[in-house]
N, C-alpha and C. Protein backbone atom coordinates (compact mmCIF):
# COMPACT_ATOMS: atom_id res chain seq x y z
N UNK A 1 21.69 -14.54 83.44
CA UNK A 1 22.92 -15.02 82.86
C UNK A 1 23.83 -15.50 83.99
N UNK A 2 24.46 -16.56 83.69
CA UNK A 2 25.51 -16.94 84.51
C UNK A 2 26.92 -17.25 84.12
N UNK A 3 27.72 -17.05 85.20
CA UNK A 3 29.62 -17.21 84.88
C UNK A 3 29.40 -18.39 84.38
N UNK A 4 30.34 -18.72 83.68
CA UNK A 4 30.78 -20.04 83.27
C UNK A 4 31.34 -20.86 84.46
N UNK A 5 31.90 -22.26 84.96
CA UNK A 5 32.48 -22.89 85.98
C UNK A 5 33.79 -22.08 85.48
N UNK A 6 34.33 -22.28 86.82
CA UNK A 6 36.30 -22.36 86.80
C UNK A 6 36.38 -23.21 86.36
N UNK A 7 37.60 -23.72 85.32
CA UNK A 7 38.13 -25.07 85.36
C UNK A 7 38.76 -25.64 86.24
N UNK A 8 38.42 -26.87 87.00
CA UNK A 8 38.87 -27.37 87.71
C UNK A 8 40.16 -28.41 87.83
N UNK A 9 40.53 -28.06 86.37
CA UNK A 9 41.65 -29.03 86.28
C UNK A 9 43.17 -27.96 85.87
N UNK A 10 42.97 -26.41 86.32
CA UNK A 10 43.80 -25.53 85.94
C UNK A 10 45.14 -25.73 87.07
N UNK A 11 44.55 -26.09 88.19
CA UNK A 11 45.98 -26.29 88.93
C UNK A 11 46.95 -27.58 88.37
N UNK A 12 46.75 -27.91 87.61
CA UNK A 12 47.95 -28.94 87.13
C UNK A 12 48.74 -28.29 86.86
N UNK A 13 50.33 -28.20 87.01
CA UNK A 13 51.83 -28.01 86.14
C UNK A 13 52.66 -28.58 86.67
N UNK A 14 53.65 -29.38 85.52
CA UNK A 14 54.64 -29.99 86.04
C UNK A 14 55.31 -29.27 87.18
N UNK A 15 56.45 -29.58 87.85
CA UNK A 15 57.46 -29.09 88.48
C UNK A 15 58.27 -29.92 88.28
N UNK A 16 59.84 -29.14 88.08
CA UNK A 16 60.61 -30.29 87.76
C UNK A 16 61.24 -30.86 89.06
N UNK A 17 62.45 -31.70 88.89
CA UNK A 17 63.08 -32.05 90.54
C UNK A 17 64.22 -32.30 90.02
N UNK A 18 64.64 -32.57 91.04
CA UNK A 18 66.47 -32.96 90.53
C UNK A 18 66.54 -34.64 89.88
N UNK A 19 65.24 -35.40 89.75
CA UNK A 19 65.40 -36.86 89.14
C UNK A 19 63.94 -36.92 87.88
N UNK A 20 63.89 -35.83 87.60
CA UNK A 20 63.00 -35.43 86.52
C UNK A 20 61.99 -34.66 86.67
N UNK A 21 60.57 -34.85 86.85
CA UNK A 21 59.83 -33.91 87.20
C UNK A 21 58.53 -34.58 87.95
N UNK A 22 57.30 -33.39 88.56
CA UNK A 22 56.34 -34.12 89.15
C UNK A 22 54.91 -33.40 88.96
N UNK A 23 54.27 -34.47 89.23
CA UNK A 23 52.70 -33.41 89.00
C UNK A 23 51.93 -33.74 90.22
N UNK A 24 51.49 -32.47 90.77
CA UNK A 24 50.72 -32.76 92.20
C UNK A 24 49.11 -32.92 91.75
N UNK A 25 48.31 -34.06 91.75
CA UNK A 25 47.09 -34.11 91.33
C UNK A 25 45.94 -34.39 92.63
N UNK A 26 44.83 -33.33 92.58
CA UNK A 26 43.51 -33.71 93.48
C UNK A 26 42.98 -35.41 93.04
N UNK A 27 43.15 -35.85 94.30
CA UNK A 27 42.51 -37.35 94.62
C UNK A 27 41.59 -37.63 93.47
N UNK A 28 40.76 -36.47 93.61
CA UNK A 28 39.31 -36.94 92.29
C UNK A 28 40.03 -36.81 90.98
N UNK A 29 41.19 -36.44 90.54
CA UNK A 29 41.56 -36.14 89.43
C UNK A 29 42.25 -37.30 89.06
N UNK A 30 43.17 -38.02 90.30
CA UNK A 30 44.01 -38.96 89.88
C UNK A 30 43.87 -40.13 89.40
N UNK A 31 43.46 -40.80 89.44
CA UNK A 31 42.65 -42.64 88.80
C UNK A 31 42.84 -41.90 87.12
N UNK A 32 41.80 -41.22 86.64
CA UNK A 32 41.84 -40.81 85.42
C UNK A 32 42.66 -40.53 84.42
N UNK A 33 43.54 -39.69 85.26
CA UNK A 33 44.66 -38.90 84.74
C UNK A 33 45.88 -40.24 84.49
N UNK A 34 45.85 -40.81 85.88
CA UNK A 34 46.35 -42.00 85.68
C UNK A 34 46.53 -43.17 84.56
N UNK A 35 45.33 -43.45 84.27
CA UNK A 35 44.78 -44.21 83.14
C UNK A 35 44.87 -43.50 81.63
N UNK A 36 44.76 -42.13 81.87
CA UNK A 36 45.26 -41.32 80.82
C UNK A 36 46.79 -41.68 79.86
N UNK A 37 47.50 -41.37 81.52
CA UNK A 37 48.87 -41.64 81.08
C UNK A 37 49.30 -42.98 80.89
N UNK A 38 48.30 -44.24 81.05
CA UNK A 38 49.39 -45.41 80.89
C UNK A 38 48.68 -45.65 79.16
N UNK A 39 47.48 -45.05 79.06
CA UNK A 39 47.21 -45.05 77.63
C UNK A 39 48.02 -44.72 76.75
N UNK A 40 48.52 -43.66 77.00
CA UNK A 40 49.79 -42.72 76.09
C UNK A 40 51.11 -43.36 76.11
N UNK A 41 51.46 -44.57 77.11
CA UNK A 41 52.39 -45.02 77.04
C UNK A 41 53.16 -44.55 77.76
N UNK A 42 53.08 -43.55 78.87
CA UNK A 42 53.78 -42.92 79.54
C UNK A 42 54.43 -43.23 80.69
N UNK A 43 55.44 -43.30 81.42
CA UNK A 43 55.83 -44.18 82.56
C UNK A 43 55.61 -43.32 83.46
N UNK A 44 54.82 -43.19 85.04
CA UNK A 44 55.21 -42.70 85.68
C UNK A 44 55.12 -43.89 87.37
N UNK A 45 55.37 -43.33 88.23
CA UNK A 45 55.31 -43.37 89.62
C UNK A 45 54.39 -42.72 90.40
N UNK A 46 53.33 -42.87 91.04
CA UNK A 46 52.11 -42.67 92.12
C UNK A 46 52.47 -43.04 93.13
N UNK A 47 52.39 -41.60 94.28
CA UNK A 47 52.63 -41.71 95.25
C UNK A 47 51.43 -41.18 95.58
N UNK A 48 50.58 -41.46 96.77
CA UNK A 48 49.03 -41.72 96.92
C UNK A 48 49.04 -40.74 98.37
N UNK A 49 48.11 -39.82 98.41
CA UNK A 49 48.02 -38.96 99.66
C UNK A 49 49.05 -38.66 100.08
N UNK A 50 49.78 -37.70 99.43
CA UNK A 50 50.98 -37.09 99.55
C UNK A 50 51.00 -36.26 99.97
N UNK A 51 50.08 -35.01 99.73
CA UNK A 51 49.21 -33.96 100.81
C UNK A 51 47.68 -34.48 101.01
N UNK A 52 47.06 -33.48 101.62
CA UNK A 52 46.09 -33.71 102.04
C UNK A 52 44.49 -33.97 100.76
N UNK A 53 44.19 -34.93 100.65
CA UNK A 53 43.21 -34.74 98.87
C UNK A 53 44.40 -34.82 97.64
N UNK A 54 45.70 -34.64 97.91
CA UNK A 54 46.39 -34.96 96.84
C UNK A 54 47.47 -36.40 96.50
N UNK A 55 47.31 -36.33 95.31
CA UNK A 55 48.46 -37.61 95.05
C UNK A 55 49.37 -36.61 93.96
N UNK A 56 51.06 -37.64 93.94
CA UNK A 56 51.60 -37.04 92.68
C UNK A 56 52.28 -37.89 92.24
N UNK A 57 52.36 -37.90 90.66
CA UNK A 57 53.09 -38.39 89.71
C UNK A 57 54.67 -38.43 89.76
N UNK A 58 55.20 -38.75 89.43
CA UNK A 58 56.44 -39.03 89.14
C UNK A 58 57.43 -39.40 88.06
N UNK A 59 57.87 -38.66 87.12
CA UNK A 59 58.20 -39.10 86.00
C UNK A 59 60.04 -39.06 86.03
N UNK A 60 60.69 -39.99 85.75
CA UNK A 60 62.10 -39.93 85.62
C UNK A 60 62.62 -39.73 84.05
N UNK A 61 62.09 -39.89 83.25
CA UNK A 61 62.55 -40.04 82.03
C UNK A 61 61.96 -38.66 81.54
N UNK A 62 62.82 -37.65 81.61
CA UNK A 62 62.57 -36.33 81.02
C UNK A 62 61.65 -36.30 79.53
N UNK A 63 62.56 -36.97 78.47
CA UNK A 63 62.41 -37.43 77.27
C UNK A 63 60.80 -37.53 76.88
N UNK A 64 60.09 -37.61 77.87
CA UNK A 64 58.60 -38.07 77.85
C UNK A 64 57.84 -35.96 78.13
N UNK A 65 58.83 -35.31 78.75
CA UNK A 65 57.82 -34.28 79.33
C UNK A 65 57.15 -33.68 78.26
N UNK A 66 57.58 -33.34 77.22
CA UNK A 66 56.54 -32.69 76.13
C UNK A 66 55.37 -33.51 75.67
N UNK A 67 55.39 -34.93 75.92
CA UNK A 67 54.13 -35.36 75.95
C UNK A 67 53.14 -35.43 76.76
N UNK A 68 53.70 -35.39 78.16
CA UNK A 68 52.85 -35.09 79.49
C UNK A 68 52.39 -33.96 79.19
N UNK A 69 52.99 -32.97 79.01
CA UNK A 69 52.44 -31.27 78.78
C UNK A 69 51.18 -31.20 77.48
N UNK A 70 51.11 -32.40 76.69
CA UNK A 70 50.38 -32.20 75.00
C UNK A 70 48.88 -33.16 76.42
N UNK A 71 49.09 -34.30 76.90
CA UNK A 71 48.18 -34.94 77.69
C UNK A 71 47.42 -34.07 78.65
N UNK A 72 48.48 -33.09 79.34
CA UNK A 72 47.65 -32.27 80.47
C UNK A 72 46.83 -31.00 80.01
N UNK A 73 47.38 -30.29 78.50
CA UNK A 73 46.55 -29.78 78.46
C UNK A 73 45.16 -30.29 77.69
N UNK A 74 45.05 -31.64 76.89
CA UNK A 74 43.89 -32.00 76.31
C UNK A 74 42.93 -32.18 77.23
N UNK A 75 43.29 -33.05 78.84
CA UNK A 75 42.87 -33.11 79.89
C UNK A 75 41.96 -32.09 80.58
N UNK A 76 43.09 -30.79 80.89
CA UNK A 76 42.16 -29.88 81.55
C UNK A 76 41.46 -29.00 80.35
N UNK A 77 41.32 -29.37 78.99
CA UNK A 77 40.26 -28.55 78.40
C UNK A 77 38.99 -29.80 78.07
N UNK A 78 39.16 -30.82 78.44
CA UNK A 78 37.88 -31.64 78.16
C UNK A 78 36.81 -30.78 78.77
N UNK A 79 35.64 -31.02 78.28
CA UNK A 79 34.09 -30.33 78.28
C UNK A 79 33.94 -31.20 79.80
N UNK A 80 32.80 -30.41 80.53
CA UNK A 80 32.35 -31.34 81.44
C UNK A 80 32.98 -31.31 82.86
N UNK A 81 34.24 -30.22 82.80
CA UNK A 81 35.08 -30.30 83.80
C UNK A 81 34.36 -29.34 85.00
């Protein structure tokens, strides 16, 4: 018998900032997640190797965060992760 994987998409959560909020995403995660969000209609800002393997989002329009939060979690429960 074997463990199941970790999910690898559990480190996502917003953080907010003083000009709305942000999401720090692994390089391999971002393109996707990306394309995720312009599907949904969502506005954000990509800032590209921001740490090291990471990029992050950028959202100014608060008004949108409960839909980012309904997107990130459908995201990190997709099969396959």
């Amino acid at each position: 018998m074997t463990l199941p994987k970790r999910n690898e998409r559990d480190y996502l959560e917003i953080k907010d900032t003083p000009d709305g909020f942000s999401l720090l995403v692994k390089q391999e995660h971002a393109d996707e997640l990306a394309a995720l969000l312009r599907q949904y209609g969502i506005p954000h800002e990509r800032e590209t190797s921001i740490a090291p393997g990471g990029d992050e989002f950028f959202f100014t329009d608060v008004s949108v965060k409960s839909k980012v939060e309904t997107v990130l979690e459908s995201y990190k429960n997709v099969k396959g992760s």
